[in-house]
C-alpha atoms as a PDB file:
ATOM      1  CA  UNK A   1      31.821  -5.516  -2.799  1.00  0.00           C
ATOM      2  CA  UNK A   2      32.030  -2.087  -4.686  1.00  0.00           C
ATOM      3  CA  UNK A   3      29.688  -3.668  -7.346  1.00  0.00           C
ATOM      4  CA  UNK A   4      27.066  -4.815  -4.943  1.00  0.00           C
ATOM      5  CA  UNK A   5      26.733  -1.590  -3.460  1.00  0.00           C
ATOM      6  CA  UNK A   6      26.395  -0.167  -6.944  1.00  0.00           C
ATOM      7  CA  UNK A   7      23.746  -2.668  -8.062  1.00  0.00           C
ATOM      8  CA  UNK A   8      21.518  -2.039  -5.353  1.00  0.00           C
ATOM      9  CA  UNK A   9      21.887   1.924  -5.659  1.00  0.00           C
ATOM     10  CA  UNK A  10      20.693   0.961  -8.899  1.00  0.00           C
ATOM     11  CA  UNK A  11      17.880  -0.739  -7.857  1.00  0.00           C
ATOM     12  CA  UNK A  12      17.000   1.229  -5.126  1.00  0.00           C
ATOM     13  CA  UNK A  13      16.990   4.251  -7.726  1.00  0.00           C
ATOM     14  CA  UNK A  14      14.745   2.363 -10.501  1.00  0.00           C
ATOM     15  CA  UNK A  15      12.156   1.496  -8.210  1.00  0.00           C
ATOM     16  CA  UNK A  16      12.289   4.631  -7.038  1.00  0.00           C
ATOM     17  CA  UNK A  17      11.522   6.581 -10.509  1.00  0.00           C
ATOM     18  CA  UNK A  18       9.306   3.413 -10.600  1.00  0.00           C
ATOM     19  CA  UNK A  19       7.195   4.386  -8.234  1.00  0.00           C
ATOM     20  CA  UNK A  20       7.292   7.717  -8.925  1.00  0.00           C
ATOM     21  CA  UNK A  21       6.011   7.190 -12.640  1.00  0.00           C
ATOM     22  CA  UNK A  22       2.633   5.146 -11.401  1.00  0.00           C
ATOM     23  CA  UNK A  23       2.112   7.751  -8.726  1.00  0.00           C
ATOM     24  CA  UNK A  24       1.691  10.393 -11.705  1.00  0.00           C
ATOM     25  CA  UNK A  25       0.413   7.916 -13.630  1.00  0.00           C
ATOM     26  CA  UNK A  26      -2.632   7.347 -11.345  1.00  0.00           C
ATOM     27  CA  UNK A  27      -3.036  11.293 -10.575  1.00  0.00           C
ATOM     28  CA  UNK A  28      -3.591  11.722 -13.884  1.00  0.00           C
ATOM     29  CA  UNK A  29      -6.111   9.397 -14.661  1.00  0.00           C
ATOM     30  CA  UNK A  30      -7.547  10.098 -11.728  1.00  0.00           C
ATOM     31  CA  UNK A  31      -8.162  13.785 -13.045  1.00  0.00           C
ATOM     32  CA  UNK A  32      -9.314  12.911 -16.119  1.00  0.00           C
ATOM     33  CA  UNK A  33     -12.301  10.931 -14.631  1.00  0.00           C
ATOM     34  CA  UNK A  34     -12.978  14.148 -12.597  1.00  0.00           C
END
């Protein structure tokens, strides 16, 4: 069960940094049009 819960922190934390990546991602091409 231990590993389960550490599989889906992992998860949860990759689609997290995920997430976070295309959001800077898009702000920044976003400026650059501007």
């Amino acid at each position: 069960m231990l590993i389960i819960a550490f599989v889906n922190g992992l998860i949860s934390t990759i689609k997290y940094c995920t997430i976070k990546l295309v959001v800077l991602t898009y702000l920044f091409v976003f400026r650059m049009y501007i």
